[in-house]
PDB file of N, CA and C in Angstrom:
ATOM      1  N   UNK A   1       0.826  -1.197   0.000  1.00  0.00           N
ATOM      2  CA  UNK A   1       0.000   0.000   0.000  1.00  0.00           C
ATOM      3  C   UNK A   1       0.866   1.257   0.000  1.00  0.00           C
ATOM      4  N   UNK A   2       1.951   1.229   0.666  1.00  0.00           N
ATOM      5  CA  UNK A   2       2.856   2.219   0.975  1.00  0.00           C
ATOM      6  C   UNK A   2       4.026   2.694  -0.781  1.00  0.00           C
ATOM      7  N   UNK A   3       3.790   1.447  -1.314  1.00  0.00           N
ATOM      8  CA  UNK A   3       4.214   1.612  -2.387  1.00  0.00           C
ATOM      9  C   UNK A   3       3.203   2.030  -3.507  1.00  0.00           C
ATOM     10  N   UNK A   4       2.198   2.251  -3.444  1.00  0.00           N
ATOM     11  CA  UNK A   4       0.843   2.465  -4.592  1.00  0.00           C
ATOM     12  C   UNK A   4       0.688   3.786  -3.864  1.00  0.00           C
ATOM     13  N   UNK A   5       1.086   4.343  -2.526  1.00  0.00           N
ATOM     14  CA  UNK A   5       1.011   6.098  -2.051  1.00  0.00           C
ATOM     15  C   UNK A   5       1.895   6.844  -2.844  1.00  0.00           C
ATOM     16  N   UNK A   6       3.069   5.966  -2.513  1.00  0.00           N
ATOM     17  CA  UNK A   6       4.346   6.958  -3.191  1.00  0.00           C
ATOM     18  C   UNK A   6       4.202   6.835  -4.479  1.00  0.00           C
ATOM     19  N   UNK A   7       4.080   5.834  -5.497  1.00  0.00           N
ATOM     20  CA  UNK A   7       4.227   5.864  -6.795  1.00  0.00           C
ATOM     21  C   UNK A   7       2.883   6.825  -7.662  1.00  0.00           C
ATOM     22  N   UNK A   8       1.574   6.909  -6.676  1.00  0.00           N
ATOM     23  CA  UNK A   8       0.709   7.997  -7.062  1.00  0.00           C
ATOM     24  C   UNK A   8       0.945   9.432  -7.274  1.00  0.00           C
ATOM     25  N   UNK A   9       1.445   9.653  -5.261  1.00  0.00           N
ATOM     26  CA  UNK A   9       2.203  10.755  -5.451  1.00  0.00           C
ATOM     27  C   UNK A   9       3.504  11.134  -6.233  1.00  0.00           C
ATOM     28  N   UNK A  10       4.171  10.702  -6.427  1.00  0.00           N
ATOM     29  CA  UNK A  10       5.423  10.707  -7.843  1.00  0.00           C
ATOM     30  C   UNK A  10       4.305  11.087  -8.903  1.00  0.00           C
ATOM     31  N   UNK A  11       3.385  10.201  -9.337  1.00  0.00           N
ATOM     32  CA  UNK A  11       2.820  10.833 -10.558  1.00  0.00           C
ATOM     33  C   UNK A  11       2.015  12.436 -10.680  1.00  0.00           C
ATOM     34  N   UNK A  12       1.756  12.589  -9.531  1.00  0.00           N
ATOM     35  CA  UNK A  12       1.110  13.713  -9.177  1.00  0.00           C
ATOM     36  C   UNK A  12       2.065  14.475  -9.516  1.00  0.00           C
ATOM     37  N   UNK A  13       3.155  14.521  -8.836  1.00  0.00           N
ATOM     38  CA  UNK A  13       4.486  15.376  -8.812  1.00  0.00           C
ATOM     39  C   UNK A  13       4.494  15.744 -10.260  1.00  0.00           C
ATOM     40  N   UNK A  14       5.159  14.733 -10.623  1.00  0.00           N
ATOM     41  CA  UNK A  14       5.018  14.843 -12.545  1.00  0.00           C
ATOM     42  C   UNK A  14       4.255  15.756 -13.062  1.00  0.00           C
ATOM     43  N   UNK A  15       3.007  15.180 -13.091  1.00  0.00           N
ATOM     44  CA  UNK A  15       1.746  15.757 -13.861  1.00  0.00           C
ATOM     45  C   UNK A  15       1.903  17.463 -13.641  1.00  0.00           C
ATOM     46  N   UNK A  16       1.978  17.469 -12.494  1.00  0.00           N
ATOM     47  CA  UNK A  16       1.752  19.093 -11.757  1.00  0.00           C
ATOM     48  C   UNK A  16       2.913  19.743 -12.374  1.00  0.00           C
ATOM     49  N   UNK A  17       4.721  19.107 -12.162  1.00  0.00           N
ATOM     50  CA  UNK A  17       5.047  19.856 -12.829  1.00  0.00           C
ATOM     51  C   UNK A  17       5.300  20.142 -14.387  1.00  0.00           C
ATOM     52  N   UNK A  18       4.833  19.097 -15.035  1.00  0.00           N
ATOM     53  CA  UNK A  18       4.394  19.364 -16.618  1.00  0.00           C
ATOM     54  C   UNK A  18       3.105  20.597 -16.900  1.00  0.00           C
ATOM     55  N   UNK A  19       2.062  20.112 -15.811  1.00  0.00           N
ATOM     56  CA  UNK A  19       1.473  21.498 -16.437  1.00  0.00           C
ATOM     57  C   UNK A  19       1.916  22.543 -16.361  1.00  0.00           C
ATOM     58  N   UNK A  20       2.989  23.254 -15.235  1.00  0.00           N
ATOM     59  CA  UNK A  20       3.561  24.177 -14.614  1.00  0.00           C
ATOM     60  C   UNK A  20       4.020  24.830 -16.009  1.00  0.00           C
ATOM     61  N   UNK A  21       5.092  24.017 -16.384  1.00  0.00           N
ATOM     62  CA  UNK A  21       5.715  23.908 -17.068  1.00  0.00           C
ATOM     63  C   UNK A  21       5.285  24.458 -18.488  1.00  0.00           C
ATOM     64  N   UNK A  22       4.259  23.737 -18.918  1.00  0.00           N
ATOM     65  CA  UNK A  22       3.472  23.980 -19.666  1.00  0.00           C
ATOM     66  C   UNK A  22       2.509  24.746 -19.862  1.00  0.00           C
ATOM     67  N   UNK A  23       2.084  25.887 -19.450  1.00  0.00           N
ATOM     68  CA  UNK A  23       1.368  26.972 -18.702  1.00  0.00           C
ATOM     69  C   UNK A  23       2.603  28.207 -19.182  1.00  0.00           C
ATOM     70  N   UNK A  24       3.878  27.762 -18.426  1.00  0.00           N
ATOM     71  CA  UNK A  24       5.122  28.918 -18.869  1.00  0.00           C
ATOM     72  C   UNK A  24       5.561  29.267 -20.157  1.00  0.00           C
ATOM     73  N   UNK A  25       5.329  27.810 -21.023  1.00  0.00           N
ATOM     74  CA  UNK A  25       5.751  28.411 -21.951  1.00  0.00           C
ATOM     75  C   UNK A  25       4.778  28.797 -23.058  1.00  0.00           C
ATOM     76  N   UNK A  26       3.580  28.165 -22.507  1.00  0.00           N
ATOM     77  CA  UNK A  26       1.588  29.365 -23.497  1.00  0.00           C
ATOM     78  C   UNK A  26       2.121  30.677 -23.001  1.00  0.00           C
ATOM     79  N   UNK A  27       2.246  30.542 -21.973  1.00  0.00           N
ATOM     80  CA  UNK A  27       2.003  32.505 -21.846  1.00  0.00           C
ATOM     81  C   UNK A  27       3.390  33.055 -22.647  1.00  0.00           C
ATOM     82  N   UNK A  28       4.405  32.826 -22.510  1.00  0.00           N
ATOM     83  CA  UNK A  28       5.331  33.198 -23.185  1.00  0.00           C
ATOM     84  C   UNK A  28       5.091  33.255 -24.634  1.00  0.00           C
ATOM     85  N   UNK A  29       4.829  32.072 -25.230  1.00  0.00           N
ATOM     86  CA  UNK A  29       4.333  32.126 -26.755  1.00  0.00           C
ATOM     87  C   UNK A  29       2.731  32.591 -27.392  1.00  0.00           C
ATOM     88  N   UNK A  30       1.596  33.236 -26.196  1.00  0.00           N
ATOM     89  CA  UNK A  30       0.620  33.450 -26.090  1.00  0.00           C
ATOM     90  C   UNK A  30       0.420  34.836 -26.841  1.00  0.00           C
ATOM     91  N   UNK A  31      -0.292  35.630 -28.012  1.00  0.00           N
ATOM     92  CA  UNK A  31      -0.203  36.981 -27.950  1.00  0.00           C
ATOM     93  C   UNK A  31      -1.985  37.426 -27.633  1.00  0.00           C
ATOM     94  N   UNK A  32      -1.736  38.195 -26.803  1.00  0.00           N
ATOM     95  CA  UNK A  32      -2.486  38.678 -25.751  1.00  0.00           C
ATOM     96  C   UNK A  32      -3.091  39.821 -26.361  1.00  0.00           C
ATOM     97  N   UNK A  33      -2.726  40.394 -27.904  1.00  0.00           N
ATOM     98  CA  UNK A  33      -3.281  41.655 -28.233  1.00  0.00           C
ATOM     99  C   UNK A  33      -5.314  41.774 -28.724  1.00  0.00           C
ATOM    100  N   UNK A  34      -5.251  40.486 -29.190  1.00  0.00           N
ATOM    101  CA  UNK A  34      -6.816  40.742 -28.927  1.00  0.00           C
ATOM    102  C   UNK A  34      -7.670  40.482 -27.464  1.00  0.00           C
ATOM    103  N   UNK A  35      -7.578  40.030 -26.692  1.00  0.00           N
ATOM    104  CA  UNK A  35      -7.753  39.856 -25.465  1.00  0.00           C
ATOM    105  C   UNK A  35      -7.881  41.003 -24.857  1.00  0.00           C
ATOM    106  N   UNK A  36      -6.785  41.650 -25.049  1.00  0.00           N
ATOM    107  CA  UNK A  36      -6.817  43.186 -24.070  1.00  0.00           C
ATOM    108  C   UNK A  36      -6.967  44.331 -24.949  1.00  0.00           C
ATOM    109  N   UNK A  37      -7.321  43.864 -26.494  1.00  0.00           N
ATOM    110  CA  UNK A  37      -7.903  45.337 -27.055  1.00  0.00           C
ATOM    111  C   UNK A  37      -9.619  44.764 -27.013  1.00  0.00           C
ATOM    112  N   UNK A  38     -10.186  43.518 -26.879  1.00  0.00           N
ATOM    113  CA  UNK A  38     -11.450  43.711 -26.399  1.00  0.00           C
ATOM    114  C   UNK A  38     -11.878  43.657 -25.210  1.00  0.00           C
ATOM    115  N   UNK A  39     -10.937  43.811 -24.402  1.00  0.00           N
ATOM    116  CA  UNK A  39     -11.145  44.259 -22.947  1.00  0.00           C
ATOM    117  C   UNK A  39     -10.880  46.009 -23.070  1.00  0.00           C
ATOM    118  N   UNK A  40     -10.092  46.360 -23.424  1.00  0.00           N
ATOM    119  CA  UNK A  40     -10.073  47.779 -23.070  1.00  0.00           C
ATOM    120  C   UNK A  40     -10.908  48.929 -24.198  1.00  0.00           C
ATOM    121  N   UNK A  41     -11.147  48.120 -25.421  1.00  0.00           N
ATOM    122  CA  UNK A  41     -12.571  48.265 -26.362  1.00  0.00           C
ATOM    123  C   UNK A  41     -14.116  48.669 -25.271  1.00  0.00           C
ATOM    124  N   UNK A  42     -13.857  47.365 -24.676  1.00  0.00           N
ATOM    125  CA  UNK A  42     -15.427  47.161 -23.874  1.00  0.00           C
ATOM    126  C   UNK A  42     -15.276  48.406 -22.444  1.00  0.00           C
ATOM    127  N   UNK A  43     -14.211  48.669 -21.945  1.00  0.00           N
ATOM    128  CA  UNK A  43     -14.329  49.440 -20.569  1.00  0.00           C
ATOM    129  C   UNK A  43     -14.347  50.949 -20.977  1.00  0.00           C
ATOM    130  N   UNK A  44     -14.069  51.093 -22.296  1.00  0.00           N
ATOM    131  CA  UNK A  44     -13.363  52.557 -22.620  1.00  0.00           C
ATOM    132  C   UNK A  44     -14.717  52.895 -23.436  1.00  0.00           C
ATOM    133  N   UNK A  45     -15.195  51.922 -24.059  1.00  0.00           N
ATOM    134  CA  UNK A  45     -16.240  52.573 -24.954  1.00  0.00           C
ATOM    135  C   UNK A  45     -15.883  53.093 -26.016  1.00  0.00           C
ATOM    136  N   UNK A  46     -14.859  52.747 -26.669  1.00  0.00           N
ATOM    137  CA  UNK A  46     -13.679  53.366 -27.868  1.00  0.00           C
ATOM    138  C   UNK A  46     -13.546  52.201 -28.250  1.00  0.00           C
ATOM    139  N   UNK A  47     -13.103  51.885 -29.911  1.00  0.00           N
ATOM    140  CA  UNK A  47     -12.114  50.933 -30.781  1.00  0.00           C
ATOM    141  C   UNK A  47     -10.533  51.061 -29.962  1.00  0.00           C
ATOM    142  N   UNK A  48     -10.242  50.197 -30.016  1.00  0.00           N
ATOM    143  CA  UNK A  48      -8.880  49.967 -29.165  1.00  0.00           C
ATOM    144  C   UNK A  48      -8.559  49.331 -30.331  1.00  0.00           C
ATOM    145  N   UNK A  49      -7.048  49.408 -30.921  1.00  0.00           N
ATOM    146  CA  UNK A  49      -6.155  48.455 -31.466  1.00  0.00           C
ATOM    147  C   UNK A  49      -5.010  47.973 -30.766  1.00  0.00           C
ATOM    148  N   UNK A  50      -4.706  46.991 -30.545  1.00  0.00           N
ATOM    149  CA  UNK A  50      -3.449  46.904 -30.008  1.00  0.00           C
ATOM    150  C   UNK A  50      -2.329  45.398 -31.101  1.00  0.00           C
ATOM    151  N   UNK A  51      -1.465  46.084 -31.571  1.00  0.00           N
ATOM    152  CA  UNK A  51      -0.758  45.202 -32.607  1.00  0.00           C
ATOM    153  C   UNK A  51      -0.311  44.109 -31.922  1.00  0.00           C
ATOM    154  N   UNK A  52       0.720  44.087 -31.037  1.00  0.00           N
ATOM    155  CA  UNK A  52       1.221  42.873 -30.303  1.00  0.00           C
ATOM    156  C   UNK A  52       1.555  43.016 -28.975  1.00  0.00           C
ATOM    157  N   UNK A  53       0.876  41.639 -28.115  1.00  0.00           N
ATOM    158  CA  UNK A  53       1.265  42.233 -27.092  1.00  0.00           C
ATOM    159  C   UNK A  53       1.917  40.522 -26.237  1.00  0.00           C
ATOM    160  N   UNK A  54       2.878  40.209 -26.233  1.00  0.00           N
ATOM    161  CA  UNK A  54       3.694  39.979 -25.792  1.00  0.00           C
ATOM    162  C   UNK A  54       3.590  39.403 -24.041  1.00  0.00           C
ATOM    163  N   UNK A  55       3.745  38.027 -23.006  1.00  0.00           N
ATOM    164  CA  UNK A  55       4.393  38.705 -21.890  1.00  0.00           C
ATOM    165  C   UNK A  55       5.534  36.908 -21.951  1.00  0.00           C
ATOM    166  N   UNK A  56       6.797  38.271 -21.559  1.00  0.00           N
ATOM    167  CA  UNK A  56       7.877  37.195 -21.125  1.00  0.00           C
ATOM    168  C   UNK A  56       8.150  36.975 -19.395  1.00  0.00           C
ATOM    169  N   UNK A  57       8.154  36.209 -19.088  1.00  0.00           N
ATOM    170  CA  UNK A  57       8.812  36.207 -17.209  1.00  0.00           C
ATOM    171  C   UNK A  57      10.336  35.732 -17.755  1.00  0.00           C
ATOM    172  N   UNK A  58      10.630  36.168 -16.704  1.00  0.00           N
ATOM    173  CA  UNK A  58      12.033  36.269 -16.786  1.00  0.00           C
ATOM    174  C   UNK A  58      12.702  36.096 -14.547  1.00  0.00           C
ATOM    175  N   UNK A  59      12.925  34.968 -14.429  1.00  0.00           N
ATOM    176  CA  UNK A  59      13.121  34.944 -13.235  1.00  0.00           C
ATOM    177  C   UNK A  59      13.983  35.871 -12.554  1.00  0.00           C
ATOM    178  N   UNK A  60      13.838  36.807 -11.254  1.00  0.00           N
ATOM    179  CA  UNK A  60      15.178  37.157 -10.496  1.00  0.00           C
ATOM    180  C   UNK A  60      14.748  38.611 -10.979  1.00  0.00           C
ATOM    181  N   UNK A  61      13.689  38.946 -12.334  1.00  0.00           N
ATOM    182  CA  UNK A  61      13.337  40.227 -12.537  1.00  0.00           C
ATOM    183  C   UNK A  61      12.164  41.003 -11.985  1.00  0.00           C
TER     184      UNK A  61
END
Protein backbone atom coordinates (compact mmCIF):
# COMPACT_ATOMS: atom_id res chain seq x y z
CA UNK A 1 0.00 0.00 0.00
CA UNK A 2 2.86 2.22 0.97
CA UNK A 3 4.21 1.61 -2.39
CA UNK A 4 0.84 2.47 -4.59
CA UNK A 5 1.01 6.10 -2.05
CA UNK A 6 4.35 6.96 -3.19
CA UNK A 7 4.23 5.86 -6.79
CA UNK A 8 0.71 8.00 -7.06
CA UNK A 9 2.20 10.76 -5.45
CA UNK A 10 5.42 10.71 -7.84
CA UNK A 11 2.82 10.83 -10.56
CA UNK A 12 1.11 13.71 -9.18
CA UNK A 13 4.49 15.38 -8.81
CA UNK A 14 5.02 14.84 -12.54
CA UNK A 15 1.75 15.76 -13.86
CA UNK A 16 1.75 19.09 -11.76
CA UNK A 17 5.05 19.86 -12.83
CA UNK A 18 4.39 19.36 -16.62
CA UNK A 19 1.47 21.50 -16.44
CA UNK A 20 3.56 24.18 -14.61
CA UNK A 21 5.72 23.91 -17.07
CA UNK A 22 3.47 23.98 -19.67
CA UNK A 23 1.37 26.97 -18.70
CA UNK A 24 5.12 28.92 -18.87
CA UNK A 25 5.75 28.41 -21.95
CA UNK A 26 1.59 29.36 -23.50
CA UNK A 27 2.00 32.51 -21.85
CA UNK A 28 5.33 33.20 -23.19
CA UNK A 29 4.33 32.13 -26.75
CA UNK A 30 0.62 33.45 -26.09
CA UNK A 31 -0.20 36.98 -27.95
CA UNK A 32 -2.49 38.68 -25.75
CA UNK A 33 -3.28 41.65 -28.23
CA UNK A 34 -6.82 40.74 -28.93
CA UNK A 35 -7.75 39.86 -25.46
CA UNK A 36 -6.82 43.19 -24.07
CA UNK A 37 -7.90 45.34 -27.06
CA UNK A 38 -11.45 43.71 -26.40
CA UNK A 39 -11.15 44.26 -22.95
CA UNK A 40 -10.07 47.78 -23.07
CA UNK A 41 -12.57 48.26 -26.36
CA UNK A 42 -15.43 47.16 -23.87
CA UNK A 43 -14.33 49.44 -20.57
CA UNK A 44 -13.36 52.56 -22.62
CA UNK A 45 -16.24 52.57 -24.95
CA UNK A 46 -13.68 53.37 -27.87
CA UNK A 47 -12.11 50.93 -30.78
CA UNK A 48 -8.88 49.97 -29.17
CA UNK A 49 -6.15 48.46 -31.47
CA UNK A 50 -3.45 46.90 -30.01
CA UNK A 51 -0.76 45.20 -32.61
CA UNK A 52 1.22 42.87 -30.30
CA UNK A 53 1.27 42.23 -27.09
CA UNK A 54 3.69 39.98 -25.79
CA UNK A 55 4.39 38.71 -21.89
CA UNK A 56 7.88 37.20 -21.12
CA UNK A 57 8.81 36.21 -17.21
CA UNK A 58 12.03 36.27 -16.79
CA UNK A 59 13.12 34.94 -13.23
CA UNK A 60 15.18 37.16 -10.50
CA UNK A 61 13.34 40.23 -12.54
Amino acid sequence: MLRWFLGSLLALFVLLCTAITGGWFWIQHKDFAALASAKLSKSLHRNVHIGHLHIHIHPGK
